[in-house]
C-alpha atoms as a PDB file:
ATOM      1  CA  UNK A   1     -18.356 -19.667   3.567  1.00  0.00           C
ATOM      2  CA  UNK A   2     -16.228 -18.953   6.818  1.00  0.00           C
ATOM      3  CA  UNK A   3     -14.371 -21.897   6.041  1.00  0.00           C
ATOM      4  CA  UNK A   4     -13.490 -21.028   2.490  1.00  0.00           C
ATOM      5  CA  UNK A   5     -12.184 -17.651   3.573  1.00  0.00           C
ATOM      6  CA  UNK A   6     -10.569 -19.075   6.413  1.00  0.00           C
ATOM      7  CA  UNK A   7      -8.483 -21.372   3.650  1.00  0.00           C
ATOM      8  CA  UNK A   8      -7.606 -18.376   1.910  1.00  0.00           C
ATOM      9  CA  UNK A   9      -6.240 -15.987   5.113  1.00  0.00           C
ATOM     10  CA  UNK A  10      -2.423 -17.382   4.274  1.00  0.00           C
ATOM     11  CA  UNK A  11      -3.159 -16.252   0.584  1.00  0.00           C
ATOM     12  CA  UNK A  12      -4.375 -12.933   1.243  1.00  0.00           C
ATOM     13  CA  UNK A  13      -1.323 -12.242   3.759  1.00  0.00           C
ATOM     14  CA  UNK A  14       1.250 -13.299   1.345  1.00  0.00           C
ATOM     15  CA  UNK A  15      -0.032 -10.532  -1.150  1.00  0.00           C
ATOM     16  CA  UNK A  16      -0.013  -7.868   1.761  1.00  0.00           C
ATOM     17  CA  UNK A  17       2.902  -8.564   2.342  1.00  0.00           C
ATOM     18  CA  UNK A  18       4.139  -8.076  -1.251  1.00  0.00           C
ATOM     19  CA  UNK A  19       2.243  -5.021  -1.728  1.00  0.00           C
ATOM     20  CA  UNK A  20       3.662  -3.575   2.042  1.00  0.00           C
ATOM     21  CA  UNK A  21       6.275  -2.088  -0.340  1.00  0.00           C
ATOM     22  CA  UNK A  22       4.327   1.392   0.331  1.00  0.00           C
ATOM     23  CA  UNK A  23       5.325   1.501   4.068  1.00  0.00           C
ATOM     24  CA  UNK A  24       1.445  -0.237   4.837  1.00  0.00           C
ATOM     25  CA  UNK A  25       1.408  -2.615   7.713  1.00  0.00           C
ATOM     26  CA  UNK A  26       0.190  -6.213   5.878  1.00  0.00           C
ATOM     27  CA  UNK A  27      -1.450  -7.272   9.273  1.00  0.00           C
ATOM     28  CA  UNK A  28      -3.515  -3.928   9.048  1.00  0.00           C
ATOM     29  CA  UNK A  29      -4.304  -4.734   4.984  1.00  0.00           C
ATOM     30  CA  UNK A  30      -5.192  -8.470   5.863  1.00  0.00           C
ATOM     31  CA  UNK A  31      -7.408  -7.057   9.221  1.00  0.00           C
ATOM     32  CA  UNK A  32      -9.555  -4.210   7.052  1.00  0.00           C
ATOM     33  CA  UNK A  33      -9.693  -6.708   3.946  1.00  0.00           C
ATOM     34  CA  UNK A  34     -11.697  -9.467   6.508  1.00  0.00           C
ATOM     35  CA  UNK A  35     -13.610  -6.585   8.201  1.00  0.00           C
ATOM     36  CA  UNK A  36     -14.991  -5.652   5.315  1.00  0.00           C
ATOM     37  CA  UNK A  37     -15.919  -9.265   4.193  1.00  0.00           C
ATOM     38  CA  UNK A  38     -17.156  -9.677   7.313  1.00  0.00           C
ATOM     39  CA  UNK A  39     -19.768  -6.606   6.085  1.00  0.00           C
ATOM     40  CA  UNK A  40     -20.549  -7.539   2.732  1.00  0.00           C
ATOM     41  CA  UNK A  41     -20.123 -11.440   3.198  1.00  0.00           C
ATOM     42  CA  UNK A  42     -24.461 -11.403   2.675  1.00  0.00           C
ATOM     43  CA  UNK A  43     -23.510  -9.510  -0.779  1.00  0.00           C
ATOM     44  CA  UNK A  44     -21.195 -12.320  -1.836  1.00  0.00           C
ATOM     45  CA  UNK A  45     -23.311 -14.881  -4.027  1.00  0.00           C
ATOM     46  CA  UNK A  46     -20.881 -17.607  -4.031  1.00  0.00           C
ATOM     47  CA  UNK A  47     -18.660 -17.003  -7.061  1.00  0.00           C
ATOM     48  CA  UNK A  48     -15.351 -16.620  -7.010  1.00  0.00           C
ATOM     49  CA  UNK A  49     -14.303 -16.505  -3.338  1.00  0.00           C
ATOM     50  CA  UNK A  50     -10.921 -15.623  -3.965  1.00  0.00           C
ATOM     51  CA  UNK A  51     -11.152 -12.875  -6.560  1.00  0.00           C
ATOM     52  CA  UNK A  52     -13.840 -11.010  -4.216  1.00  0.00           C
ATOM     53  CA  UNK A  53     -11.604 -11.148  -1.521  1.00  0.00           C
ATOM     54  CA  UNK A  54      -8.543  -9.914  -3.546  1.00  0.00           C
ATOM     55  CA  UNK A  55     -10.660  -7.230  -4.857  1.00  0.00           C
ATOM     56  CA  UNK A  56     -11.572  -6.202  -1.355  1.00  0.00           C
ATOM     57  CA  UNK A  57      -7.920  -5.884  -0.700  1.00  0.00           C
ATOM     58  CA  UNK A  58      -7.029  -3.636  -3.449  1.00  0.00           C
ATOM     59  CA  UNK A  59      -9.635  -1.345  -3.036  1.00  0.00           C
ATOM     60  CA  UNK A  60      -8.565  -0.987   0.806  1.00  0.00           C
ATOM     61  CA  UNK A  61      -4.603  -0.665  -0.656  1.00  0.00           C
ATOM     62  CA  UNK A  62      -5.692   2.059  -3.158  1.00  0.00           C
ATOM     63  CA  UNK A  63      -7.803   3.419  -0.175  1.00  0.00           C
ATOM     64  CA  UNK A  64      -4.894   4.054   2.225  1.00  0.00           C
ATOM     65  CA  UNK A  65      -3.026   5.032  -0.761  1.00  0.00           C
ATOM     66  CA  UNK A  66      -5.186   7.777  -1.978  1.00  0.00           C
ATOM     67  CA  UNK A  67      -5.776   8.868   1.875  1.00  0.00           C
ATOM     68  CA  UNK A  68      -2.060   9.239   2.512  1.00  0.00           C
ATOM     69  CA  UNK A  69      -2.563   7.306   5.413  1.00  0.00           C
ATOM     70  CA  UNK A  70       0.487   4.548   4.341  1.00  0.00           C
ATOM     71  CA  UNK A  71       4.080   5.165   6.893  1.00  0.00           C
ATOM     72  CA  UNK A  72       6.566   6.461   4.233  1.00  0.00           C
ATOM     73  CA  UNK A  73       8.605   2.918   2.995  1.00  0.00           C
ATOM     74  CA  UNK A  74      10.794   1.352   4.723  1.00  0.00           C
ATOM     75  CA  UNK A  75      14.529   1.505   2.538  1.00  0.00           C
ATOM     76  CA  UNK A  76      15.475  -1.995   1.183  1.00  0.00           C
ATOM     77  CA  UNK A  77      18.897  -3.606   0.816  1.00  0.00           C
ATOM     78  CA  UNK A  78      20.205  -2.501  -2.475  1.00  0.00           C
ATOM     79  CA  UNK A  79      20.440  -4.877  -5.147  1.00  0.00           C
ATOM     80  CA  UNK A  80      17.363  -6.781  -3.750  1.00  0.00           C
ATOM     81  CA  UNK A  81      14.706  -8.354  -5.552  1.00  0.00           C
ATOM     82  CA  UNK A  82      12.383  -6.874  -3.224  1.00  0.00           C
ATOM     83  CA  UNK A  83      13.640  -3.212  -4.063  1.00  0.00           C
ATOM     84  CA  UNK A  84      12.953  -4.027  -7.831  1.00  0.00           C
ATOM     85  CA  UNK A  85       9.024  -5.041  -6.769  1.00  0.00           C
ATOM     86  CA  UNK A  86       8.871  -2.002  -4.739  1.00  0.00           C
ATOM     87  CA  UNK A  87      10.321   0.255  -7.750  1.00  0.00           C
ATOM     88  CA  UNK A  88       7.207  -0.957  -9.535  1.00  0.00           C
ATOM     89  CA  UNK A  89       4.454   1.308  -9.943  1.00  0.00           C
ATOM     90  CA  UNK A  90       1.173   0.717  -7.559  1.00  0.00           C
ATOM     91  CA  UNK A  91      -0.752  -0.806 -11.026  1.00  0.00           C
ATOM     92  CA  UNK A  92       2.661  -2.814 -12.269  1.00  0.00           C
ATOM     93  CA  UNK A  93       3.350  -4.212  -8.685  1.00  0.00           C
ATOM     94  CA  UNK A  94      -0.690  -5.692  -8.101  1.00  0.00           C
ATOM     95  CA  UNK A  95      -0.762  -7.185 -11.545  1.00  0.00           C
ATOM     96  CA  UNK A  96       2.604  -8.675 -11.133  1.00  0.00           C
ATOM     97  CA  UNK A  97       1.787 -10.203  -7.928  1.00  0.00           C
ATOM     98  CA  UNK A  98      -1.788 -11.863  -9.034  1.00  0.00           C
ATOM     99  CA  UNK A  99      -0.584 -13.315 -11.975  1.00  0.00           C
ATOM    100  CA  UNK A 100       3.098 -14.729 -10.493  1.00  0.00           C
ATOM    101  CA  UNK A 101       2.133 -15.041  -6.528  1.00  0.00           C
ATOM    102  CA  UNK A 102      -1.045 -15.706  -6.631  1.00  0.00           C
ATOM    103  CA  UNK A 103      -1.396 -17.629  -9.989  1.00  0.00           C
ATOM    104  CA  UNK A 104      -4.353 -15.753 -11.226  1.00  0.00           C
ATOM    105  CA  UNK A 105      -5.341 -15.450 -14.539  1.00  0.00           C
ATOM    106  CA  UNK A 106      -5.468 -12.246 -16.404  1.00  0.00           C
ATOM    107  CA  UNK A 107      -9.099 -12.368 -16.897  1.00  0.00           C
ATOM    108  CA  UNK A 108      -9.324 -12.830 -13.303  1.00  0.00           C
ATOM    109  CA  UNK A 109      -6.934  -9.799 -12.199  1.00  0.00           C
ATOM    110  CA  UNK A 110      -9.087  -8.058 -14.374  1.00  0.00           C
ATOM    111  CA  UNK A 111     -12.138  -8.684 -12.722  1.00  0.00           C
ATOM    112  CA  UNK A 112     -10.504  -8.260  -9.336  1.00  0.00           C
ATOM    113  CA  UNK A 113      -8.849  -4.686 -10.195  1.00  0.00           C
ATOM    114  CA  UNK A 114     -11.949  -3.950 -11.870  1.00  0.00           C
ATOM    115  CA  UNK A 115      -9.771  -2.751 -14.782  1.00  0.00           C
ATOM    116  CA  UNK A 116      -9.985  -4.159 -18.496  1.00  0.00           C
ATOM    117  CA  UNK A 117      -7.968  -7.258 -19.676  1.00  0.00           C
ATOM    118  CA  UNK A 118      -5.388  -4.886 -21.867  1.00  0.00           C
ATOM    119  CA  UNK A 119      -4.635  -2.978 -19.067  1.00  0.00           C
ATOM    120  CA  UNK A 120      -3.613  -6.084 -17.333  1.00  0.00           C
ATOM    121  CA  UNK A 121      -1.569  -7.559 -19.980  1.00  0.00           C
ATOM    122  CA  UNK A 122       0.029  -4.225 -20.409  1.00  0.00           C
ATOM    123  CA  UNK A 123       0.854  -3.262 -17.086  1.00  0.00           C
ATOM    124  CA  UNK A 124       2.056  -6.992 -16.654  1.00  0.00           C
ATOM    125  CA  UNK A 125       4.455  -6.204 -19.958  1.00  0.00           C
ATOM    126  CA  UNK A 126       6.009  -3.061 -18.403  1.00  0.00           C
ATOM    127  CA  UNK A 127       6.081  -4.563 -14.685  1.00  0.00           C
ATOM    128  CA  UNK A 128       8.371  -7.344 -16.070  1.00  0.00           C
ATOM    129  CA  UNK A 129      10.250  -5.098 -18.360  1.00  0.00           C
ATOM    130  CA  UNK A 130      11.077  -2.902 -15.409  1.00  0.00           C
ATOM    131  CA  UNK A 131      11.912  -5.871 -12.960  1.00  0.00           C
ATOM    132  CA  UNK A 132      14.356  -7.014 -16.385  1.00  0.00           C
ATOM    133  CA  UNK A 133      16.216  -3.795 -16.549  1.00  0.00           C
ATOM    134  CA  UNK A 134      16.566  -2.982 -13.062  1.00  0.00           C
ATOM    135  CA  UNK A 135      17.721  -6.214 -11.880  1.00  0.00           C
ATOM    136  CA  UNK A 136      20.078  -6.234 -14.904  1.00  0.00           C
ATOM    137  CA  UNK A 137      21.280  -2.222 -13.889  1.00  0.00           C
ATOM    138  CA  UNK A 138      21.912  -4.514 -10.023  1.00  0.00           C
ATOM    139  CA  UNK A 139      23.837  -7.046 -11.355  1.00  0.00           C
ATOM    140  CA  UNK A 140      26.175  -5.069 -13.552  1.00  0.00           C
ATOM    141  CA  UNK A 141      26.567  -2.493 -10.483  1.00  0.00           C
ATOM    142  CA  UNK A 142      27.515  -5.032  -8.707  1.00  0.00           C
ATOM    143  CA  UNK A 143      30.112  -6.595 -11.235  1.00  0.00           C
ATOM    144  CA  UNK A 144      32.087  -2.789 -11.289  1.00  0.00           C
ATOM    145  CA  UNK A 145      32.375  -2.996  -7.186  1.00  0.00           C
END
């Protein structure tokens, strides 16, 4: 089972790092997530490995969220494609990420956000909508300069 999470450690840091939009240190995100794996690894009946483990991490990103204990964010470079991820609601940004990072399907981001398929498909719907217009409001600002 160590192995198998092991496999999955470059995974998990590429979504920290996606969701360190909120001024949260992905090292610290990746750490807590494999603490508490490390806790409830005799909970984990074999299933899906990599859904449990993204799971863990959102409920430790909506943890630090909720306690306020995230650095304020960091500005980005205008006219980035990060900027537009991290313009994203919290919700938007996670589904966004599973599904196009990560590869996930929805059924699965809805079993790891513990939230019901609609609300996937409908936070993936405005998350892309958003990334559309925004990137499209970049571009045309850019054109006038």
């Amino acid at each position: 089972m160590e192995a198998r999470i092991a496999e999955l450690i470059p995974r998990l840091r590429r979504y920290a790092r996606a969701l360190s939009t909120q001024g949260m240190q992905s090292d610290d995100l990746v750490r807590a997530t494999l603490e508490r794996a490390g806790q409830e690894l005799g909970g984990q009946s074999g299933g899906d490995l990599r859904g449990w483990l993204f799971g863990l991490m959102h409920a430790e990103y909506v943890r630090v969220l909720a306690g306020g204990n995230g650095a304020p964010p960091e500005p980005l470079a205008p006219g980035s494609f990060e900027q537009a991820i991290g313009d994203l609601t919290a919700g938007q940004r996670e589904v966004f990420l599973l599904v196009t990072l990560e590869d996930m399907r929805y059924d699965e981001v809805a079993r790891t956000l513990n939230v019901p398929i609609g609300t996937v498909m409908s936070r993936l719907s405005r998350a892309r909508e958003k990334l559309r217009l925004g990137l499209m409001s970049q571009a045309r600002l850019r054109a006038h300069k």
